[in-house]
Protein backbone atom coordinates (compact mmCIF):
# COMPACT_ATOMS: atom_id res chain seq x y z
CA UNK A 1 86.07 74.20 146.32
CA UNK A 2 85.70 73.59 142.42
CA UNK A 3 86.51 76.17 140.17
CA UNK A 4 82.89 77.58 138.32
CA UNK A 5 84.84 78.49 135.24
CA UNK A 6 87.16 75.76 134.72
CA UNK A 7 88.42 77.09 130.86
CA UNK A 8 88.02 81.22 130.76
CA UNK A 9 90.11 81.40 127.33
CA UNK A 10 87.23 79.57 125.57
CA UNK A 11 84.79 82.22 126.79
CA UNK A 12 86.98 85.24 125.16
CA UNK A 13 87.28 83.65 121.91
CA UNK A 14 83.28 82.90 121.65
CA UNK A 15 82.51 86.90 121.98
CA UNK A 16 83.28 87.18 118.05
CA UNK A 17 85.09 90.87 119.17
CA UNK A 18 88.06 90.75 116.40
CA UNK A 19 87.14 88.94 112.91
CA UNK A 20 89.70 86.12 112.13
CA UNK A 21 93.14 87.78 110.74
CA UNK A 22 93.72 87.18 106.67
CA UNK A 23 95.07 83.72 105.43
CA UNK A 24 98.64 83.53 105.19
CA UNK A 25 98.58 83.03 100.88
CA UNK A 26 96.69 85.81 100.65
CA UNK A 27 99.71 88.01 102.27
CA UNK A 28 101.82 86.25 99.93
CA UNK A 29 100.14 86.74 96.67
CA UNK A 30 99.58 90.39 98.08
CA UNK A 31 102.93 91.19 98.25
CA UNK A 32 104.03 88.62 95.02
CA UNK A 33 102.04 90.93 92.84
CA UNK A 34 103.06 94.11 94.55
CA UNK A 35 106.58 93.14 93.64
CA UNK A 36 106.15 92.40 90.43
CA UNK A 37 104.50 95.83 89.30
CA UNK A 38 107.11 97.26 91.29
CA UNK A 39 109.48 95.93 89.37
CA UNK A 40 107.47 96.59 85.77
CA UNK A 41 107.17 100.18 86.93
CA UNK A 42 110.92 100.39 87.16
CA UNK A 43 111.82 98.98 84.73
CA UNK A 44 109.30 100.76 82.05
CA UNK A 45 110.58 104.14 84.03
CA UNK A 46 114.53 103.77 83.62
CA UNK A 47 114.21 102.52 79.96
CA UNK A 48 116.19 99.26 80.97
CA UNK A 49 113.07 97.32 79.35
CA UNK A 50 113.72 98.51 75.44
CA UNK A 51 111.47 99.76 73.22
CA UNK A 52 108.35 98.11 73.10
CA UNK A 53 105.27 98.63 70.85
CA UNK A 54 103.81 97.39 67.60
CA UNK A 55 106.84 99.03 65.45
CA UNK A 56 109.10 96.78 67.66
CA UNK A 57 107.94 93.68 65.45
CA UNK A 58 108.13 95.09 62.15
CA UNK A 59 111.52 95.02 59.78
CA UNK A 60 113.09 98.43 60.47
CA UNK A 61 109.66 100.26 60.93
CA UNK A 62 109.17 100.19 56.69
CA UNK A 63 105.88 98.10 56.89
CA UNK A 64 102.55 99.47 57.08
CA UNK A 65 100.01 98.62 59.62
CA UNK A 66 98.55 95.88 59.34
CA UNK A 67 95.07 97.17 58.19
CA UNK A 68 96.44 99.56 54.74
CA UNK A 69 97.17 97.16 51.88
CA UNK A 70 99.10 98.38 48.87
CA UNK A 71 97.45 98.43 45.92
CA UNK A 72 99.24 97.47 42.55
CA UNK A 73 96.87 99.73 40.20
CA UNK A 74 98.62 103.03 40.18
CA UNK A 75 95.83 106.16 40.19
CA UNK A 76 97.35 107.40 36.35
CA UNK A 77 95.72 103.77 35.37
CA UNK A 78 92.39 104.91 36.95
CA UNK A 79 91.88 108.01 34.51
């Protein structure tokens, strides 16, 4: 006698019961960024990246932000 159901894999893959699993380079660029604020976070928590911020860029801190300009009239010249 012939078998009625000659491929019964087929049939339990056509049900649509469990949605496809996630693409492979989306687990890697998952865990690729994971890593890398892992990493930021340690290193901004143990001090081992250095001071950063805008006084970083300046000569010794003695500059003045970047929107206050000296002026050159002094405020006796004013009166």
């Amino acid at each position: 006698m012939t078998d009625p159901n000659p491929a019964p894999d087929l049939d339990r893959d056509l049900d649509g019961g469990t949605p496809p699993g996630m693409p492979r380079w989306v687990k890697v660029s998952a865990i690729v960024v994971g890593v890398l604020i892992l990493v930021f976070l340690v290193l901004q928590l143990t001090g081992i990246a250095g001071d950063h911020g805008p006084g970083r860029h300046s000569s010794a801190g003695l500059t003045p932000p970047a929107g206050v300009t000296e002026s050159a009239v002094s405020v006796d010249a004013l009166a």
